[in-house]
PDB file of N, CA and C in Angstrom:
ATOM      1  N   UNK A   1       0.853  -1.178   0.000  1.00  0.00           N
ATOM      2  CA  UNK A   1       0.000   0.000   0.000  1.00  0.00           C
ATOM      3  C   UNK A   1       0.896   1.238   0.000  1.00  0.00           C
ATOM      4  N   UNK A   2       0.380   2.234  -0.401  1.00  0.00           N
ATOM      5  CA  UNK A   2       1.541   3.228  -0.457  1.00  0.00           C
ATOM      6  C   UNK A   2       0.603   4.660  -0.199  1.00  0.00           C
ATOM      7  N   UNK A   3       0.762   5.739   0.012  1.00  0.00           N
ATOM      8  CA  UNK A   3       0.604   6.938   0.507  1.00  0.00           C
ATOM      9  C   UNK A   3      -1.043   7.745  -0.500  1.00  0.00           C
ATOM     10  N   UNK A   4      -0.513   7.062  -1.258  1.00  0.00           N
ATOM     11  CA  UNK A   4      -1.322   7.384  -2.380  1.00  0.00           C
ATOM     12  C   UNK A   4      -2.781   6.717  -2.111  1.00  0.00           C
ATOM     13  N   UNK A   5      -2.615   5.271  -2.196  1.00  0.00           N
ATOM     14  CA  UNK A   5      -3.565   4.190  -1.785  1.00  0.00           C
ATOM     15  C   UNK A   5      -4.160   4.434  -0.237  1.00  0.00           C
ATOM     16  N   UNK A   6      -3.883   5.300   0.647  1.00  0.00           N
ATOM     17  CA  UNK A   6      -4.399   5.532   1.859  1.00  0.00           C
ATOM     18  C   UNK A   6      -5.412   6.705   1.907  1.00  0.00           C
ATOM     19  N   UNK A   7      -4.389   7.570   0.740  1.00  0.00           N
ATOM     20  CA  UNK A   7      -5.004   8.965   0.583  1.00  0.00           C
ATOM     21  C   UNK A   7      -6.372   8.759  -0.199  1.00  0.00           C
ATOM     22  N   UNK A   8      -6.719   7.810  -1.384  1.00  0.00           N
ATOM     23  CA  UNK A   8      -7.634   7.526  -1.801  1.00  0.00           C
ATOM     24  C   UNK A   8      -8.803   6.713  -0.872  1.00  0.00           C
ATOM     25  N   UNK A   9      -8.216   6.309   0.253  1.00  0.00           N
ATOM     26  CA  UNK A   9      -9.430   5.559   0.962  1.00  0.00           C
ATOM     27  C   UNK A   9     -10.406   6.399   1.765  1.00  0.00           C
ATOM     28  N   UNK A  10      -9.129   7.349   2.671  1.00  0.00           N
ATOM     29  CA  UNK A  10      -9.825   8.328   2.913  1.00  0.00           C
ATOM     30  C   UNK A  10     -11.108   9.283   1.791  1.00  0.00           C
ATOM     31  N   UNK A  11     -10.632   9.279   0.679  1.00  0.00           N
ATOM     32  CA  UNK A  11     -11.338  10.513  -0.039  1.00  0.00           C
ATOM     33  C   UNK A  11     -12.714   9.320  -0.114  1.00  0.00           C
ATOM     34  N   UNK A  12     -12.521   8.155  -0.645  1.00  0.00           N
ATOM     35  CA  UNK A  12     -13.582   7.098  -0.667  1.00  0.00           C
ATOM     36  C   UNK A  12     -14.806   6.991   0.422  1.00  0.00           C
ATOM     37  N   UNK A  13     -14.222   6.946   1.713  1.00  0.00           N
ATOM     38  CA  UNK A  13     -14.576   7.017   2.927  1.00  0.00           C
ATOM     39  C   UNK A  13     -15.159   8.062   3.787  1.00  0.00           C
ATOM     40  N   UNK A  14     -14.603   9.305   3.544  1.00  0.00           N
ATOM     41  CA  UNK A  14     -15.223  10.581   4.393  1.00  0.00           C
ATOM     42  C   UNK A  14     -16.051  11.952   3.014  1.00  0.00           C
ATOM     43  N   UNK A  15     -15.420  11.351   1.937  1.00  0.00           N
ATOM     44  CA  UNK A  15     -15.984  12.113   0.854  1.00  0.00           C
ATOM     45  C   UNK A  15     -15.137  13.594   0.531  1.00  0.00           C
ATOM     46  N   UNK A  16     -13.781  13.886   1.606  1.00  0.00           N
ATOM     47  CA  UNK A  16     -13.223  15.047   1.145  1.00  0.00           C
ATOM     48  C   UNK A  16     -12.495  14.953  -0.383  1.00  0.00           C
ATOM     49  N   UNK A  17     -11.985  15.857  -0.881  1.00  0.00           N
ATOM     50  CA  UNK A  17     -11.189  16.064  -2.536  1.00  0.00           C
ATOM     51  C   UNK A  17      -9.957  14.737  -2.063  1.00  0.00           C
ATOM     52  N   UNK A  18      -9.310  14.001  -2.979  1.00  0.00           N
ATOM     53  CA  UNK A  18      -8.357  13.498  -3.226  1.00  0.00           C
ATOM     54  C   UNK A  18      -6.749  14.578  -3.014  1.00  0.00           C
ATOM     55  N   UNK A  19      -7.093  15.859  -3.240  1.00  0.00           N
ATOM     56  CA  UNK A  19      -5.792  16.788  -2.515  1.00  0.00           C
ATOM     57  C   UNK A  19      -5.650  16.839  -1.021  1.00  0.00           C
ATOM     58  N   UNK A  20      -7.094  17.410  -0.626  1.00  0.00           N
ATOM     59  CA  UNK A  20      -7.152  17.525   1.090  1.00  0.00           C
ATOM     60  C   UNK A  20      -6.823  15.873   1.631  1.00  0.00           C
ATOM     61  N   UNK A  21      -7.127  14.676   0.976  1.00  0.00           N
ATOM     62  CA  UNK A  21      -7.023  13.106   1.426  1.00  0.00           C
ATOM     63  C   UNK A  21      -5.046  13.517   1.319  1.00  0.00           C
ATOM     64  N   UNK A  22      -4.806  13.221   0.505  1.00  0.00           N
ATOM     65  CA  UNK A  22      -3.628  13.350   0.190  1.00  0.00           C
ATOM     66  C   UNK A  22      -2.418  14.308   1.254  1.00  0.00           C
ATOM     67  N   UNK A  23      -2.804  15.843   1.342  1.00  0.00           N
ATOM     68  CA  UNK A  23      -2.485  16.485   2.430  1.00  0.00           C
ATOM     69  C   UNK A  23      -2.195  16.195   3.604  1.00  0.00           C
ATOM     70  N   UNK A  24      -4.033  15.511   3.873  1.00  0.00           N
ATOM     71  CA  UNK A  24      -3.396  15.032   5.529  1.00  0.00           C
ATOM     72  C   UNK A  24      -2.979  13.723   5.717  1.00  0.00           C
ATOM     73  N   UNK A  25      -2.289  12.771   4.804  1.00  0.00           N
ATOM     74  CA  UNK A  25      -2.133  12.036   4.982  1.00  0.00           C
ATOM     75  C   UNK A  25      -0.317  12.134   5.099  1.00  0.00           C
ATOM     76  N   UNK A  26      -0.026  13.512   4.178  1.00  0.00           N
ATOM     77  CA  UNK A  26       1.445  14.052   4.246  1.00  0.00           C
ATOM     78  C   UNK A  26       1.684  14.725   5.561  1.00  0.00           C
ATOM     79  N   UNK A  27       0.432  15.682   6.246  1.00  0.00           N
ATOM     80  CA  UNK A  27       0.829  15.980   7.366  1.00  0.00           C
ATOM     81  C   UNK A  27       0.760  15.629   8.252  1.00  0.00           C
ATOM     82  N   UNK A  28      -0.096  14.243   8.383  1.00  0.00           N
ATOM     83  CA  UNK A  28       0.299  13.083   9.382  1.00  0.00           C
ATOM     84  C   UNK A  28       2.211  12.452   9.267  1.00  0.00           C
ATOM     85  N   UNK A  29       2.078  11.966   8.076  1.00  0.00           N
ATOM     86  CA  UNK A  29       3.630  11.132   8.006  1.00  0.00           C
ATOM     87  C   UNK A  29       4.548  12.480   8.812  1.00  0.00           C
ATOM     88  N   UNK A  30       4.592  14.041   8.310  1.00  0.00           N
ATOM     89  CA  UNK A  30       5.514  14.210   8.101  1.00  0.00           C
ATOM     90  C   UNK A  30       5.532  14.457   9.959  1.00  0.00           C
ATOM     91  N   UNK A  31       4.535  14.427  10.386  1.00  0.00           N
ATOM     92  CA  UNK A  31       4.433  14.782  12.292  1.00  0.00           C
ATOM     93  C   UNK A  31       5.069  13.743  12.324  1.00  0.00           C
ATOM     94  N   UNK A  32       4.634  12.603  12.128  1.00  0.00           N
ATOM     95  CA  UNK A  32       5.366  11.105  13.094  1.00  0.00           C
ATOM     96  C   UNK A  32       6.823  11.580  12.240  1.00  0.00           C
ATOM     97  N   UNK A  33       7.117  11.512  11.265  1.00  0.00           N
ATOM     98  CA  UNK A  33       8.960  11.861  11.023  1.00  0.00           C
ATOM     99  C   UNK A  33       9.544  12.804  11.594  1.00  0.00           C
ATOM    100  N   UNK A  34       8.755  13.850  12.126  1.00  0.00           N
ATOM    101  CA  UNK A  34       9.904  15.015  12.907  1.00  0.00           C
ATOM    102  C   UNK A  34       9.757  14.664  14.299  1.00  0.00           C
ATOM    103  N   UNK A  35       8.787  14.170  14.465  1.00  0.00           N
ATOM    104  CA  UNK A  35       8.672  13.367  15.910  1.00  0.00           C
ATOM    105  C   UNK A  35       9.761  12.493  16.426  1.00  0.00           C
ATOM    106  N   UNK A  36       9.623  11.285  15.462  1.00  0.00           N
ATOM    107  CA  UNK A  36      10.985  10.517  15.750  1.00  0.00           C
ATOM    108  C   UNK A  36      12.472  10.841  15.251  1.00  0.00           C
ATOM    109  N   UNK A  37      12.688  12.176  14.377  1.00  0.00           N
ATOM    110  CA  UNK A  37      13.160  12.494  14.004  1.00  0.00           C
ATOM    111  C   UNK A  37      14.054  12.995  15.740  1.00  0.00           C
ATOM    112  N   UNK A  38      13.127  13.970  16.533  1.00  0.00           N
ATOM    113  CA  UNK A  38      13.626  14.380  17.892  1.00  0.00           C
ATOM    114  C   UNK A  38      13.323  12.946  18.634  1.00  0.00           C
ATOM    115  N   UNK A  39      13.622  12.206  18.542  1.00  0.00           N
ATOM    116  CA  UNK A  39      14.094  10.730  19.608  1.00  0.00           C
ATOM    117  C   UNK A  39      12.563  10.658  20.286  1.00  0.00           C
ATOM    118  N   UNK A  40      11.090  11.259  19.513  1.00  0.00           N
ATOM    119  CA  UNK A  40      10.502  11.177  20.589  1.00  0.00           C
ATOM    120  C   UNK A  40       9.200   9.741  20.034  1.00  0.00           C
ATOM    121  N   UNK A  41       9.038   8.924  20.978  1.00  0.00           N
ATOM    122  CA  UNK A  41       8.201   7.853  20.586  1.00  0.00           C
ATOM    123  C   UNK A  41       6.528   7.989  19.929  1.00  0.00           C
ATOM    124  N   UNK A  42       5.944   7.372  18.813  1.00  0.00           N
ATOM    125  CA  UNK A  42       5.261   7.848  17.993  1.00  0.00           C
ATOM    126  C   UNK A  42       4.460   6.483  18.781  1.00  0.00           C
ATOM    127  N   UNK A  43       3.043   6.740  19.251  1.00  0.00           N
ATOM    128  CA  UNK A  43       1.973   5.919  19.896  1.00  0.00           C
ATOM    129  C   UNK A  43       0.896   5.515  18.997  1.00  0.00           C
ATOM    130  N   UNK A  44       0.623   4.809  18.464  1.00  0.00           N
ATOM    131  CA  UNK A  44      -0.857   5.020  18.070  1.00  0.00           C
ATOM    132  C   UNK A  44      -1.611   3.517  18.545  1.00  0.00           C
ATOM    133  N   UNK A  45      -2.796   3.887  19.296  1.00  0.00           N
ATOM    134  CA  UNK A  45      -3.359   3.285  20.068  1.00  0.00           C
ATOM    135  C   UNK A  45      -4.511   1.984  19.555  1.00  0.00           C
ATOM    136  N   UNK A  46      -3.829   0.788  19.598  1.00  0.00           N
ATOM    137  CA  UNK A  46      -4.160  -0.475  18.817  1.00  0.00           C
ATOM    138  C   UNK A  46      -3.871  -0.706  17.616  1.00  0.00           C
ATOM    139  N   UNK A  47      -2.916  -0.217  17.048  1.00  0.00           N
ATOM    140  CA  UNK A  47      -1.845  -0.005  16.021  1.00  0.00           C
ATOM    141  C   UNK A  47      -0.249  -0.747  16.407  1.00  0.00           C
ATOM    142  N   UNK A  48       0.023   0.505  17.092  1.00  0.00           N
ATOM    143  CA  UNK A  48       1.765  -0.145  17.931  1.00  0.00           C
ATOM    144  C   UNK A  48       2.392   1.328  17.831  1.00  0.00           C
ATOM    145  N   UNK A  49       3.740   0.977  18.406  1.00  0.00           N
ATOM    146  CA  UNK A  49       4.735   2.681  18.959  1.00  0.00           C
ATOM    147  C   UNK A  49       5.849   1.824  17.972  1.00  0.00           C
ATOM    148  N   UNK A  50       6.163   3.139  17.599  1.00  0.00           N
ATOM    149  CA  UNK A  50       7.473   3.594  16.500  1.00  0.00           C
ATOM    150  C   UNK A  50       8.217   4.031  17.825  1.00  0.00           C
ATOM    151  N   UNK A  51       9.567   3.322  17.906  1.00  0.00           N
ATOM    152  CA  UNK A  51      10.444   3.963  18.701  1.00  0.00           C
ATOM    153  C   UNK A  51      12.008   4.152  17.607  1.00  0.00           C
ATOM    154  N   UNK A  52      12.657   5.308  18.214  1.00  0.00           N
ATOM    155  CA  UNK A  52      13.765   5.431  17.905  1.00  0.00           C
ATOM    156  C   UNK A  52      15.128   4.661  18.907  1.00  0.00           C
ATOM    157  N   UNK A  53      15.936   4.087  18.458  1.00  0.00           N
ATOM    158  CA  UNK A  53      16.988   3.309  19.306  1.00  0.00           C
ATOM    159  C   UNK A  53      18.041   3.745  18.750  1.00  0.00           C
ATOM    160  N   UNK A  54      18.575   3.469  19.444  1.00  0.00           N
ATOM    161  CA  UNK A  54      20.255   4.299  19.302  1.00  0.00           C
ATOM    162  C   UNK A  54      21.348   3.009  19.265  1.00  0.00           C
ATOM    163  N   UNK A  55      21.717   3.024  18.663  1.00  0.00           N
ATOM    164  CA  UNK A  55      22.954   1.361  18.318  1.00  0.00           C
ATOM    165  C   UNK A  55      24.136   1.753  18.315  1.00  0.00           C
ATOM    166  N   UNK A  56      25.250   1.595  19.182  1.00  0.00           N
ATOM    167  CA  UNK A  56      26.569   1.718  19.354  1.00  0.00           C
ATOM    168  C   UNK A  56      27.511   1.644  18.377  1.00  0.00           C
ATOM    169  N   UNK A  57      28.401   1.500  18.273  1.00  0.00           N
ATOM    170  CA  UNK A  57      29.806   1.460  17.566  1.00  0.00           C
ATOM    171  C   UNK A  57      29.886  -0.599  17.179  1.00  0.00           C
ATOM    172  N   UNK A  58      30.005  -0.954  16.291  1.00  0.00           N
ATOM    173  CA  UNK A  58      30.179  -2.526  16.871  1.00  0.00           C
ATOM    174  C   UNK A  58      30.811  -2.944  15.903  1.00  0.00           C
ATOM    175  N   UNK A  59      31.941  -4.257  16.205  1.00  0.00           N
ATOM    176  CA  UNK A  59      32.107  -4.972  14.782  1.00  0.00           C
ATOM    177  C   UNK A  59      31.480  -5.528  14.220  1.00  0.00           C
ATOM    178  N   UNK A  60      31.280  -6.299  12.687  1.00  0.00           N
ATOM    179  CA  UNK A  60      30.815  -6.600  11.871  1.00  0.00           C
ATOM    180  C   UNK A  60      31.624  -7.443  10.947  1.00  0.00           C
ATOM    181  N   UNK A  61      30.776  -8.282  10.153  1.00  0.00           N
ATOM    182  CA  UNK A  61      31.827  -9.209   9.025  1.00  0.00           C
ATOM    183  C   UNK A  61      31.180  -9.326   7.541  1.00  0.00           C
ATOM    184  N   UNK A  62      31.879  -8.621   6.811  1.00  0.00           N
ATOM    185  CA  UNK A  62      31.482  -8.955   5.918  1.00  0.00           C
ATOM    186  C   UNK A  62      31.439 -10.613   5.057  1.00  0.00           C
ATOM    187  N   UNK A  63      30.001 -10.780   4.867  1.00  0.00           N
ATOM    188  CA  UNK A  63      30.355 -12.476   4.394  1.00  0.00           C
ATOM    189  C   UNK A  63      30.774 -12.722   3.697  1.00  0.00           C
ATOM    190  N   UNK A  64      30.609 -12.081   2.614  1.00  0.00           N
ATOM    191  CA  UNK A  64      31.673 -12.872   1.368  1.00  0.00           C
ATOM    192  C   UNK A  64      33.049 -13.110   1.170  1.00  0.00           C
ATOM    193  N   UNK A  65      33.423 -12.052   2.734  1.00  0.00           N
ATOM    194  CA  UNK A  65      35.046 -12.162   2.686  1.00  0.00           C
ATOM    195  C   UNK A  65      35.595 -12.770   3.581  1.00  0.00           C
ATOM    196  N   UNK A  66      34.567 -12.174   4.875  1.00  0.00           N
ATOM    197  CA  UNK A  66      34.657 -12.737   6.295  1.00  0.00           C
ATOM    198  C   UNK A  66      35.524 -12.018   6.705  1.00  0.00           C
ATOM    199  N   UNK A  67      35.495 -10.410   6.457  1.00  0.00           N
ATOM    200  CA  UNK A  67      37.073  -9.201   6.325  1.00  0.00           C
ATOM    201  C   UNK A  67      35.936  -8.793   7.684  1.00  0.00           C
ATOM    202  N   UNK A  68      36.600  -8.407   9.013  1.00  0.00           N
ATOM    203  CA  UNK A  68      36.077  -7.246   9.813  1.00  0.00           C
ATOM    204  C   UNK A  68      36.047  -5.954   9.700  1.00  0.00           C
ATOM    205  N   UNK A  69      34.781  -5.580   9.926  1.00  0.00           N
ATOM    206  CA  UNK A  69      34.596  -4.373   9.444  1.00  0.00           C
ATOM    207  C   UNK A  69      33.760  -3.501  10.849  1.00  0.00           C
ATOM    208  N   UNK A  70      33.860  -1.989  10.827  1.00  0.00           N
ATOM    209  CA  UNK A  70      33.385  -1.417  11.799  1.00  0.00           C
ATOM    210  C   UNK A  70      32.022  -1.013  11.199  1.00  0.00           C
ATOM    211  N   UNK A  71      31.224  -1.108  11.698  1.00  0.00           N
ATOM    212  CA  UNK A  71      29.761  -0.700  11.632  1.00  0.00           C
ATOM    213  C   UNK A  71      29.692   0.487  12.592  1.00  0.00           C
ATOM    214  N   UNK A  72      29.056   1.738  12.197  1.00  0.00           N
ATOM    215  CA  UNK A  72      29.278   3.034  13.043  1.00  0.00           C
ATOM    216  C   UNK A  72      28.181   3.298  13.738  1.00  0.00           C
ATOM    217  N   UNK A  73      28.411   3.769  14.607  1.00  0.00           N
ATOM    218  CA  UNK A  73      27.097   4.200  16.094  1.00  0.00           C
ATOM    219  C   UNK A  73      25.625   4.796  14.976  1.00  0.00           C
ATOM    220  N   UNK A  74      24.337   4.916  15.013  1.00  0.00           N
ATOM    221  CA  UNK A  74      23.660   5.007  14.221  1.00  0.00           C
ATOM    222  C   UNK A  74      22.285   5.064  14.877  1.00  0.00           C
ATOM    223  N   UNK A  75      21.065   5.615  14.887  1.00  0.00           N
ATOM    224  CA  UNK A  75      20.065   5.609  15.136  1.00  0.00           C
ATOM    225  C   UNK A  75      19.035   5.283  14.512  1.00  0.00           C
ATOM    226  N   UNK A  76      18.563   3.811  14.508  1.00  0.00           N
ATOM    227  CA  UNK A  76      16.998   3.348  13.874  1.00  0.00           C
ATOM    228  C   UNK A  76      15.881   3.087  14.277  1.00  0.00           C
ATOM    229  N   UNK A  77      14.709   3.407  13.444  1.00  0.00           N
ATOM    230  CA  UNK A  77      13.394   3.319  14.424  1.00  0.00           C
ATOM    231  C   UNK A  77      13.135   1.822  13.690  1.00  0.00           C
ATOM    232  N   UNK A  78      12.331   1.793  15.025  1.00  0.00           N
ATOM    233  CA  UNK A  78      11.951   0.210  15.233  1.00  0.00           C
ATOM    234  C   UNK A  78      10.175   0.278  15.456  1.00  0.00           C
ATOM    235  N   UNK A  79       9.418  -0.492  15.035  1.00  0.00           N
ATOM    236  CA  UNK A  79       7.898  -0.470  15.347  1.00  0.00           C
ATOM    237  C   UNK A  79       7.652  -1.603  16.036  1.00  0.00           C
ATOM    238  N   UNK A  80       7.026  -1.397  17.130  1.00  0.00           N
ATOM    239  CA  UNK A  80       6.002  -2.823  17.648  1.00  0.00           C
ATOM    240  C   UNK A  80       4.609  -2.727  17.832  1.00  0.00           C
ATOM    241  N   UNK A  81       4.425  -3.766  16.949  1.00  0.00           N
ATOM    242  CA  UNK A  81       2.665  -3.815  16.909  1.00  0.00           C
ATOM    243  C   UNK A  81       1.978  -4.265  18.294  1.00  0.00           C
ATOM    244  N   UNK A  82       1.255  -3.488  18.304  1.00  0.00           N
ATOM    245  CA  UNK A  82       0.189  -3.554  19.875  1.00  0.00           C
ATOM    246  C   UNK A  82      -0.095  -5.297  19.707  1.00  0.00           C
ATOM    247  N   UNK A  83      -0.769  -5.430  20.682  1.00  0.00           N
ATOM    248  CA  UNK A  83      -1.572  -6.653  20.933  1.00  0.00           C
ATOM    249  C   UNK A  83      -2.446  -6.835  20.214  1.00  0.00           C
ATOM    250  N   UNK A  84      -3.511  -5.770  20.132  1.00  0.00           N
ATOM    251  CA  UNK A  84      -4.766  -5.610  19.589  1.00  0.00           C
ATOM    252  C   UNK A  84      -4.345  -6.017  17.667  1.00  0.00           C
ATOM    253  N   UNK A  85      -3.612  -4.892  17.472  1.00  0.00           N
ATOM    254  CA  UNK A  85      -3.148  -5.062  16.183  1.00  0.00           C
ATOM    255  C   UNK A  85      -2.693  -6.861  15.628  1.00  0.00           C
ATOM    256  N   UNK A  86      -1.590  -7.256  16.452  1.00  0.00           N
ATOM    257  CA  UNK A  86      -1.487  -8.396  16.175  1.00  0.00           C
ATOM    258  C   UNK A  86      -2.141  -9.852  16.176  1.00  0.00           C
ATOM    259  N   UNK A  87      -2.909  -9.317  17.106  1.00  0.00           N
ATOM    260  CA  UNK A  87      -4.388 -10.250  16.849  1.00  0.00           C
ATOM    261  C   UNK A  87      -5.040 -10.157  15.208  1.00  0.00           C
ATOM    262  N   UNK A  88      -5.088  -8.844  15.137  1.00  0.00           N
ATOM    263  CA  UNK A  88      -6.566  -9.028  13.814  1.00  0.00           C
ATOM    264  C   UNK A  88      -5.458  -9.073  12.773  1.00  0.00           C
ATOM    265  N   UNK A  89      -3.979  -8.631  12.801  1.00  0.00           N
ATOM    266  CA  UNK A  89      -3.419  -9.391  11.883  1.00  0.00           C
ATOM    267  C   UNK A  89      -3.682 -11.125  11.475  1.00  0.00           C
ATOM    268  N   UNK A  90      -3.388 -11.664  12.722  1.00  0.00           N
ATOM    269  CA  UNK A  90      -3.642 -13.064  12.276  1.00  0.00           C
ATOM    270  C   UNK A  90      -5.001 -13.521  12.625  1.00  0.00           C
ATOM    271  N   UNK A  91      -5.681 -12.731  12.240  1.00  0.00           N
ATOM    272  CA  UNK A  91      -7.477 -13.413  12.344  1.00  0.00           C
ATOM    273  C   UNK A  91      -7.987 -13.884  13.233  1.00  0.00           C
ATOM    274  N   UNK A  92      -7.296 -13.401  14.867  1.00  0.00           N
ATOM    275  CA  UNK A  92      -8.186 -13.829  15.768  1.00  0.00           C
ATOM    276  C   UNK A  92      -9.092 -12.316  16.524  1.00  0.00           C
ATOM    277  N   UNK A  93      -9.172 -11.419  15.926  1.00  0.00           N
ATOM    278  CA  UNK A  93     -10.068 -10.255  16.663  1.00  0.00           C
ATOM    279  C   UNK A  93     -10.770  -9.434  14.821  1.00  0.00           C
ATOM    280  N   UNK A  94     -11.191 -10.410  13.934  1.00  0.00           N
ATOM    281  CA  UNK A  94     -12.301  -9.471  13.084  1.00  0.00           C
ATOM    282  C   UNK A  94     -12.525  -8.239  13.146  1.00  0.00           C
ATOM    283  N   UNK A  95     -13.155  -7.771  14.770  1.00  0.00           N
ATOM    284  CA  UNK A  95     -14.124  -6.543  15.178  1.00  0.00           C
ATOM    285  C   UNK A  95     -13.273  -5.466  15.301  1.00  0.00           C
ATOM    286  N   UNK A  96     -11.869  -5.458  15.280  1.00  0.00           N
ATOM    287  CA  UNK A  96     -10.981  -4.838  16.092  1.00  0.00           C
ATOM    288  C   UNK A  96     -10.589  -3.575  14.649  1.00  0.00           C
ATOM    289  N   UNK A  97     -10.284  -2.859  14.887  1.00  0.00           N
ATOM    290  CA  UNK A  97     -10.149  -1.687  14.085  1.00  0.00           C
ATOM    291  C   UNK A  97     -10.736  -1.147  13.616  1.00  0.00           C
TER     292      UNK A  97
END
């Protein structure tokens, strides 16, 4: 699914223009990106939290050579899906969303 395909559900769904769908679907993303952008955790409630983690300095191997290599300190966000969410992923809560 892609940004586009969300923005159209909305316009499908509440009946606003395909620009205004589109809009807030950019000024949603772009809140949760400056959000975690400042280290700060993104919630959404029976969905799951976007966190940002911070990963150290560490070695590493490249496989094809098996040469050590340094992998550099780095910050990635990570998502975990709620409970709720992971239920009606695998088809045991239908009603849920």
């Amino acid at each position: 699914m892609k940004k586009a395909d969300i923005a159209n559900e909305l316009y499908e769904k509440i009946g606003i223009s395909k620009k205004e769908a589109l809009d807030i679907v950019e000024m949603v993303l772009d809140t949760m990106k400056e959000s975690l952008k400042n280290g700060e955790t993104v919630k959404i409630a029976g969905f799951g939290n976007f966190v940002v983690r911070s990963k150290h300095e560490r070695k590493g191997r490249n496989p094809k050579t098996g040469e050590e290599i340094g992998i550099s300190p780095r910050r990635v966000v990570t998502f975990r899906p709620s409970h709720i969410f992971k239920q009606y992923v695998n088809g045991q809560n239908e009603n849920a969303g």
